[in-house]
C-alpha atoms as a PDB file:
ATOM      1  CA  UNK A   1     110.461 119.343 106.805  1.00  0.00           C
ATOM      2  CA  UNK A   2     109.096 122.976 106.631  1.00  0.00           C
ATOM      3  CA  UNK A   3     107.168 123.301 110.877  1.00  0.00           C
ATOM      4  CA  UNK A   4     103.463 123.981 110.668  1.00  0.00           C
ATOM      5  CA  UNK A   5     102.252 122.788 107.461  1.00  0.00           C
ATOM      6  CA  UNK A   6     102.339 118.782 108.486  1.00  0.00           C
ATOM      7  CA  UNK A   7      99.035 116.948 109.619  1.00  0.00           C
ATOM      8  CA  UNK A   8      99.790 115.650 113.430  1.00  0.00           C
ATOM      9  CA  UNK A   9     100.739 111.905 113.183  1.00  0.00           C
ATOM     10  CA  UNK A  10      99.954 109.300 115.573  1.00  0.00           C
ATOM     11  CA  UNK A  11      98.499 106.658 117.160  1.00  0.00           C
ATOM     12  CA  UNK A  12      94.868 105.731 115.544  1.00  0.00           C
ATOM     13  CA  UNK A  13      92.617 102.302 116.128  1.00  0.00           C
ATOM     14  CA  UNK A  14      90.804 101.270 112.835  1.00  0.00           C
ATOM     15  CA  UNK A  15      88.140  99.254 113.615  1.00  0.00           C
ATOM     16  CA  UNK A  16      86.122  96.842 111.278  1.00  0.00           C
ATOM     17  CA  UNK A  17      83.198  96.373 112.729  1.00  0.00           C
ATOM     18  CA  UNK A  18      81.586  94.026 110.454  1.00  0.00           C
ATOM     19  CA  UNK A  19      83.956  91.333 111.146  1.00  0.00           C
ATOM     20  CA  UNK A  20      84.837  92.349 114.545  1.00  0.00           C
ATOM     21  CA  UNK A  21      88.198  93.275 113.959  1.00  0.00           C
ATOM     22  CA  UNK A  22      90.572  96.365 114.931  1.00  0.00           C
ATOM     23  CA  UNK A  23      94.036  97.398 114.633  1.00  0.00           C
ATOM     24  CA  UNK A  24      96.373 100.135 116.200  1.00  0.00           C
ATOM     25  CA  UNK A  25      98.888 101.657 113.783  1.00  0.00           C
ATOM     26  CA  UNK A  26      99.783 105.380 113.593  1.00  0.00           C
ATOM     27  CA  UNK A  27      98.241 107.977 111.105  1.00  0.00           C
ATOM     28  CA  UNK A  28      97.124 111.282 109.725  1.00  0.00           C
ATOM     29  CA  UNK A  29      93.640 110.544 110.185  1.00  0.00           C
ATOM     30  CA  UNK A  30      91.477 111.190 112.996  1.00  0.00           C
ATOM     31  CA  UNK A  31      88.371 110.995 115.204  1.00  0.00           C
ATOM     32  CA  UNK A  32      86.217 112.653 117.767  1.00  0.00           C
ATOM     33  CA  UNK A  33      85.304 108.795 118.959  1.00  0.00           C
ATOM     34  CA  UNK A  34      87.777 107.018 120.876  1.00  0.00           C
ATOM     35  CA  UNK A  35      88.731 103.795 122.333  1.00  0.00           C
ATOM     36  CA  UNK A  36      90.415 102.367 125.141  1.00  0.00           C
ATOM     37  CA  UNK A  37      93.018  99.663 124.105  1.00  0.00           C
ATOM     38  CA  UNK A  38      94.511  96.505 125.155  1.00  0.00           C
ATOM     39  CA  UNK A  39      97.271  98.704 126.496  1.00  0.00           C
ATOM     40  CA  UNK A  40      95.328 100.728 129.028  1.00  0.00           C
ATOM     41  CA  UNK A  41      95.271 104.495 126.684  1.00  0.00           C
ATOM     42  CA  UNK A  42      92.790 105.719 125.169  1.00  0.00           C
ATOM     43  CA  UNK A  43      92.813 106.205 120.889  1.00  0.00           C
ATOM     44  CA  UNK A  44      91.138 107.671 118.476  1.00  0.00           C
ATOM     45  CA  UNK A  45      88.958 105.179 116.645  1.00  0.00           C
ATOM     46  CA  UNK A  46      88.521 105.276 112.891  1.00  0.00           C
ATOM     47  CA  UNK A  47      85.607 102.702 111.658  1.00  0.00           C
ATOM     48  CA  UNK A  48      86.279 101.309 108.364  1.00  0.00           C
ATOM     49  CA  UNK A  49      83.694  98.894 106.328  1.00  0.00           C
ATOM     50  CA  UNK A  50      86.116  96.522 104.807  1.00  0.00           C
ATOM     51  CA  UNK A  51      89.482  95.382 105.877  1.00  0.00           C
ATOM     52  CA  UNK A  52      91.975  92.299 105.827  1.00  0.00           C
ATOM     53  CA  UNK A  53      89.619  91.128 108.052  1.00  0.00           C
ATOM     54  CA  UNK A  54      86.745  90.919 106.002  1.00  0.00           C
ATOM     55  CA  UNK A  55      87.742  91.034 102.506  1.00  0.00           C
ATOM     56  CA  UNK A  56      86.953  88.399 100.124  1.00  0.00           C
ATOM     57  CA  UNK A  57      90.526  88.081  98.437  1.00  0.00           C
ATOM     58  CA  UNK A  58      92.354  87.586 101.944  1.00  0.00           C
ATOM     59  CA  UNK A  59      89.355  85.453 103.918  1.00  0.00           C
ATOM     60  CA  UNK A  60      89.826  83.384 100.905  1.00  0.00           C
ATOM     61  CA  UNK A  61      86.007  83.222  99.536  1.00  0.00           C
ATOM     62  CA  UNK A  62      86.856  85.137  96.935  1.00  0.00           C
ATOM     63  CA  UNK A  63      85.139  83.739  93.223  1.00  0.00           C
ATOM     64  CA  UNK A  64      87.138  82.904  90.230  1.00  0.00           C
ATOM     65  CA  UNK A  65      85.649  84.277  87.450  1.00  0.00           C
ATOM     66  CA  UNK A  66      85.631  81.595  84.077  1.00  0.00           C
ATOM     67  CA  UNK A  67      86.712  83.703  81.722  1.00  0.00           C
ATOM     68  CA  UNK A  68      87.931  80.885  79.353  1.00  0.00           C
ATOM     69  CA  UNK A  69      84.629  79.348  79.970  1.00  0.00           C
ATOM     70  CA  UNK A  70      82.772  82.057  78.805  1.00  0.00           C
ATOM     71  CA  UNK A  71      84.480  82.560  76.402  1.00  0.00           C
ATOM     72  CA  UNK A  72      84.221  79.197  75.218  1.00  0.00           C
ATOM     73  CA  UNK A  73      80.551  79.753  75.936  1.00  0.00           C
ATOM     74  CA  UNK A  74      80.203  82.438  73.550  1.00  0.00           C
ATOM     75  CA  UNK A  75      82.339  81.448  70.465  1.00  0.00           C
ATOM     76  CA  UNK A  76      79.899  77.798  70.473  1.00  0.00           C
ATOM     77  CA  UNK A  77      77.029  79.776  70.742  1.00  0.00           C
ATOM     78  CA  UNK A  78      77.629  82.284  68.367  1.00  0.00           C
ATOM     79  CA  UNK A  79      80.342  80.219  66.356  1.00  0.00           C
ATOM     80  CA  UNK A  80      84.240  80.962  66.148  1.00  0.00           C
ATOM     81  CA  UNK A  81      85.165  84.909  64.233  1.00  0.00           C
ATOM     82  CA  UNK A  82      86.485  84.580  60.816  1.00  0.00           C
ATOM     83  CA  UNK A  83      84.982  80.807  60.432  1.00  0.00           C
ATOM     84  CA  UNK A  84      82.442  82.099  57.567  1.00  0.00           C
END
């Protein structure tokens, strides 16, 4: 790798804060805020508004959506294409 064009990479907290939720991993990103950790250091601290944490598909309240319903639905309502 060509020295001096690469972001610094390293440790950064993302935080979720609407389900109370944060994570250490490393990264390009970063902060002015920080964080002291579990571990005793000090991180930056990236909030975030959605994560594993508090997204519909992995807390598993995630709808269905009926499409075969609907489209049932539709074709009674409005009758079957072709059936003239």
């Amino acid at each position: 790798m060509k020295p001096g064009i690469h972001p610094a990479y390293g440790p950064v907290v993302f935080r979720d804060r609407a389900a109370d939720f944060a994570f250490l991993t490393r990264s390009t990103a970063t902060s002015d805020k920080t964080i002291e950790w579990a571990d005793g250091n000090t991180y930056p601290v990236i909030d975030v508004e959605i994560s594993s944490a508090s997204h519909p598909f992995y807390t598993g309240t995630a709808r269905v959506l009926d499409t075969a319903g609907r489209v049932e639905r539709f074709e009674r309502r409005y009758g079957k294409r072709g059936a003239r």
